[in-house]
C-alpha atoms as a PDB file:
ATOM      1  CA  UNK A   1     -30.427   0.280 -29.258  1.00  0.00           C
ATOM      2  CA  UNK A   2     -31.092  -2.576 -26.922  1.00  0.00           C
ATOM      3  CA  UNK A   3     -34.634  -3.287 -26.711  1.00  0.00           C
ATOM      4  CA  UNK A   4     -35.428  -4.312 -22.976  1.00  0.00           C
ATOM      5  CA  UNK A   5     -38.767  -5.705 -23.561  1.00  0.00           C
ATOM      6  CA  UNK A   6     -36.720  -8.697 -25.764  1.00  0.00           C
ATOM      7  CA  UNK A   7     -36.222 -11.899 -23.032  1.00  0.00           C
ATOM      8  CA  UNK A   8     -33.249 -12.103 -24.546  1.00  0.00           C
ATOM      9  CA  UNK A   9     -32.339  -8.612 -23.516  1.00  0.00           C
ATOM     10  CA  UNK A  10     -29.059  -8.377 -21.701  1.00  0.00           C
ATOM     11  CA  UNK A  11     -28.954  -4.916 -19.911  1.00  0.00           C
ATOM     12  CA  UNK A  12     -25.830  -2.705 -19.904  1.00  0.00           C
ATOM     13  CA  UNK A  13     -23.930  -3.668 -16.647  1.00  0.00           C
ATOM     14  CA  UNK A  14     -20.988  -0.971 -15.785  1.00  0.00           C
ATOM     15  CA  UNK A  15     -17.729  -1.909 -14.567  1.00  0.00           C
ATOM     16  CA  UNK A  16     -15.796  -0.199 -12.447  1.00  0.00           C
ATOM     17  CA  UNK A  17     -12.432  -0.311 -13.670  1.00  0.00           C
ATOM     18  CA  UNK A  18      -9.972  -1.887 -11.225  1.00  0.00           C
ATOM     19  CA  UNK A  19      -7.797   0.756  -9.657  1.00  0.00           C
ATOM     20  CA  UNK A  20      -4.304   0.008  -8.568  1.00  0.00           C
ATOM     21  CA  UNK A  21      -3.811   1.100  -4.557  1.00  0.00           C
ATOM     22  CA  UNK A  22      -1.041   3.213  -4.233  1.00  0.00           C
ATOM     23  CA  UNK A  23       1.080   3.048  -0.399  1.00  0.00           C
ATOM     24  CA  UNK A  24      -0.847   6.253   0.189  1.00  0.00           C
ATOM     25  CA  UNK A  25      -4.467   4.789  -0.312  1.00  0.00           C
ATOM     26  CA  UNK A  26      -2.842   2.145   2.436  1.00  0.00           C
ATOM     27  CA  UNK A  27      -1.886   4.641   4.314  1.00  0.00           C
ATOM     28  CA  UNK A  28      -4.848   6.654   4.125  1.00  0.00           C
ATOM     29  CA  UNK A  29      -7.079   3.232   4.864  1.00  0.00           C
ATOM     30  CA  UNK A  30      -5.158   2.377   7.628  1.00  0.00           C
ATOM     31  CA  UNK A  31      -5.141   5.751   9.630  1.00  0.00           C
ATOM     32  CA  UNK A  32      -8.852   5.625   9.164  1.00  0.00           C
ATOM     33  CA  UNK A  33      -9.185   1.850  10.319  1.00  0.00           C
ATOM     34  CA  UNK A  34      -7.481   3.022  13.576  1.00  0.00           C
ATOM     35  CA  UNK A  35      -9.661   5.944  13.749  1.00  0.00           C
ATOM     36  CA  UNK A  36      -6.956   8.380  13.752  1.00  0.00           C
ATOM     37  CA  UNK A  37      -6.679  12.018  11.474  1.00  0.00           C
ATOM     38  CA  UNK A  38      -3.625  13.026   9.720  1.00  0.00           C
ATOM     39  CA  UNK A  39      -2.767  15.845  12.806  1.00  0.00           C
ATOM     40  CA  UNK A  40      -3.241  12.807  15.143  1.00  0.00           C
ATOM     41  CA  UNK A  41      -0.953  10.021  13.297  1.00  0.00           C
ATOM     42  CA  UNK A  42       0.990  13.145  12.524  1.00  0.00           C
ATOM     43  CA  UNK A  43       1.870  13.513  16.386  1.00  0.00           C
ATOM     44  CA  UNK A  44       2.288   9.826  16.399  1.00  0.00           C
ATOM     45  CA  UNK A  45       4.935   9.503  13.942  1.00  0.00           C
ATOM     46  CA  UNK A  46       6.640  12.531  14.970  1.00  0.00           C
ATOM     47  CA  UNK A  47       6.407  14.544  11.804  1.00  0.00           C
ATOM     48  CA  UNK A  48       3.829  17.439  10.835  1.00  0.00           C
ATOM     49  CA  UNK A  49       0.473  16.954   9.456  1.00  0.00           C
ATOM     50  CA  UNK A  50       1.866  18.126   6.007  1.00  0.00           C
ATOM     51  CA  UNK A  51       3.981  15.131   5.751  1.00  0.00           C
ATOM     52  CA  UNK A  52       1.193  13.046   6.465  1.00  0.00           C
ATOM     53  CA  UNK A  53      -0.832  14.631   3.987  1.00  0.00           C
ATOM     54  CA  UNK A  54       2.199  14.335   1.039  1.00  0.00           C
ATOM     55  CA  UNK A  55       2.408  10.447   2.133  1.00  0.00           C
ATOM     56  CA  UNK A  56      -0.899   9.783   1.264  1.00  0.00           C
ATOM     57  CA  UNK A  57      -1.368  12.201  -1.630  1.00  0.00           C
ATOM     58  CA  UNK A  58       1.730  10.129  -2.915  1.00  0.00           C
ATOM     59  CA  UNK A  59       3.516  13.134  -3.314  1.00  0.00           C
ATOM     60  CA  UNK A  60       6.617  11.985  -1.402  1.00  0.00           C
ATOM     61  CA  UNK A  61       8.750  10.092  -3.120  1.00  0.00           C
ATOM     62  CA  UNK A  62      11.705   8.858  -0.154  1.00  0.00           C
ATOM     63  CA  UNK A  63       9.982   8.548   3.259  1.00  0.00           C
ATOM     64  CA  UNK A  64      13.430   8.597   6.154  1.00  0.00           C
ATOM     65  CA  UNK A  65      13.839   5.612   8.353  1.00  0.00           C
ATOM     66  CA  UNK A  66      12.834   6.856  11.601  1.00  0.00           C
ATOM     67  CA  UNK A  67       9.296   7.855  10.642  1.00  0.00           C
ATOM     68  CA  UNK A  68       8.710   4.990   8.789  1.00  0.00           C
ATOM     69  CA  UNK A  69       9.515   2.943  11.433  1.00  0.00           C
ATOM     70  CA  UNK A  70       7.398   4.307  13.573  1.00  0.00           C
ATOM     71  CA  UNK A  71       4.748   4.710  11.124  1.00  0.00           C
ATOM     72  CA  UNK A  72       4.614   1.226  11.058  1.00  0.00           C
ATOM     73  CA  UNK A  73       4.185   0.549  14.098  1.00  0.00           C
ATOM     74  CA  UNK A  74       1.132   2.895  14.748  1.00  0.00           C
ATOM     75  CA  UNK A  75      -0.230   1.944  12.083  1.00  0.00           C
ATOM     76  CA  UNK A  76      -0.343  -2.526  13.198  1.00  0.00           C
ATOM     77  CA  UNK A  77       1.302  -3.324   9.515  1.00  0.00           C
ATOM     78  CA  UNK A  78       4.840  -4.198   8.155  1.00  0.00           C
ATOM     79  CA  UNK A  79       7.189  -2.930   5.269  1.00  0.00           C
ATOM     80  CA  UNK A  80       6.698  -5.324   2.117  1.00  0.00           C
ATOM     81  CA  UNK A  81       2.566  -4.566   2.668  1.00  0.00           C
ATOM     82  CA  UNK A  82       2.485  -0.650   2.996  1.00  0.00           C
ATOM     83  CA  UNK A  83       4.786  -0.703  -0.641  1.00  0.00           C
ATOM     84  CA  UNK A  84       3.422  -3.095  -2.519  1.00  0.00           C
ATOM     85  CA  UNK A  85      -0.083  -3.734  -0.828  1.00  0.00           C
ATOM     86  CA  UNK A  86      -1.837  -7.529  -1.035  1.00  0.00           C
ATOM     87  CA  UNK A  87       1.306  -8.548  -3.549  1.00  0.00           C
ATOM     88  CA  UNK A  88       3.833  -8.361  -0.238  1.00  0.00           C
ATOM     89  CA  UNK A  89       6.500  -8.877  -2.685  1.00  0.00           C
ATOM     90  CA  UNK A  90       7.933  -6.756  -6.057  1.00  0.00           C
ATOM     91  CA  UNK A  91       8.932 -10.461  -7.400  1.00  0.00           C
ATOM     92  CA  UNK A  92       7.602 -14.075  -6.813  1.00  0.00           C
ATOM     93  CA  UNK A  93      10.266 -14.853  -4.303  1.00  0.00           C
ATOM     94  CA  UNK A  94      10.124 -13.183  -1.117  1.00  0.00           C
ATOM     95  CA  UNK A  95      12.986 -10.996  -0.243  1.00  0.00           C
ATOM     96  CA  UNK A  96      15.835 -12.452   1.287  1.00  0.00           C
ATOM     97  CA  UNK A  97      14.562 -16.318   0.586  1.00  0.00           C
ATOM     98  CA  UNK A  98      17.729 -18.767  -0.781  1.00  0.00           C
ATOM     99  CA  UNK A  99      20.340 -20.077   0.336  1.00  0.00           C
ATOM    100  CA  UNK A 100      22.898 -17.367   0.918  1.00  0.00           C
ATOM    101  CA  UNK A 101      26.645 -18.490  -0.514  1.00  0.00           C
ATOM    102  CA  UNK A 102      29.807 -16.345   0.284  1.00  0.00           C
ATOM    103  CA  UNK A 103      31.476 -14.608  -2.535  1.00  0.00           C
ATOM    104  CA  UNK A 104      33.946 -17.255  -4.822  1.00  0.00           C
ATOM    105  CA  UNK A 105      32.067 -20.344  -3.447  1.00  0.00           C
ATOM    106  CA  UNK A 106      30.490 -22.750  -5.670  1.00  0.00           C
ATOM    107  CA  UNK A 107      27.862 -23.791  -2.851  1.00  0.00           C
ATOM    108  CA  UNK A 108      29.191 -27.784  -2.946  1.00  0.00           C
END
C-alpha cells in the first residue's frame, strides 16, 4: 500500500486506454458537429434512419456508392478520412501517388 503522507509518494494516476475510432464514431461525430440526428442526415442521404443507425453502430459492412457519396458531402469530409480517420491512408503512400507505367514498359 502506497503511503501518501511519504514526499516521495507518487499517487495512482489512471489511464484511459486509447481507443481506436471506428468510421462510425466519425460518422457519429460528424452528424453531431453539424447538429444534425440520424432521421435528419437520414433524409439527407436519402436512406432510412435504420441505415444511419447500422453505419454508426458499425454494423454495416459495404455502404453503396450513391449514399456514400452523398453522405460525404453532407457531412463537409472526404473518402480516405471517414475509413481510416486522422491516418487518411491504409499505407504510407497515398493512394494513387507514382508514376503510372503502361503494362510491358520498362519506364526508360
Amino acid at each position: 500500500m502506497l503511503n501518501l503522507q511519504c514526499k516521495y509518494a507518487v499517487p495512482t494516476v489512471a489511464y484511459a486506454a486509447r481507443v481506436m475510432e471506428t468510421m462510425g464514431d466519425r460518422i457519429r461525430r460528424l452528424r453531431e458537429a453539424k447538429h444534425l440526428t440520424q432521421p435528419a442526415l437520414a433524409k439527407l442521404v436519402g436512406v432510412t434512419k435504420s441505415a444511419v443507425c447500422q453505419w454508426e453502430l458499425g454494423a454495416t459492412a459495404n455502404l453503396k456508392l450513391r449514399p456514400l457519396a452523398r453522405l460525404l458531402t453532407v457531412l463537409g469530409t472526404d473518402l480516405p478520412y471517414l475509413v481510416w480517420g486522422d491516418r487518411r491512408a491504409p499505407a504510407d503512400e497515398p493512394v494513387g501517388s507514382g508514376p503510372r507505367r503502361r503494362a510491358g514498359t520498362s519506364g526508360n
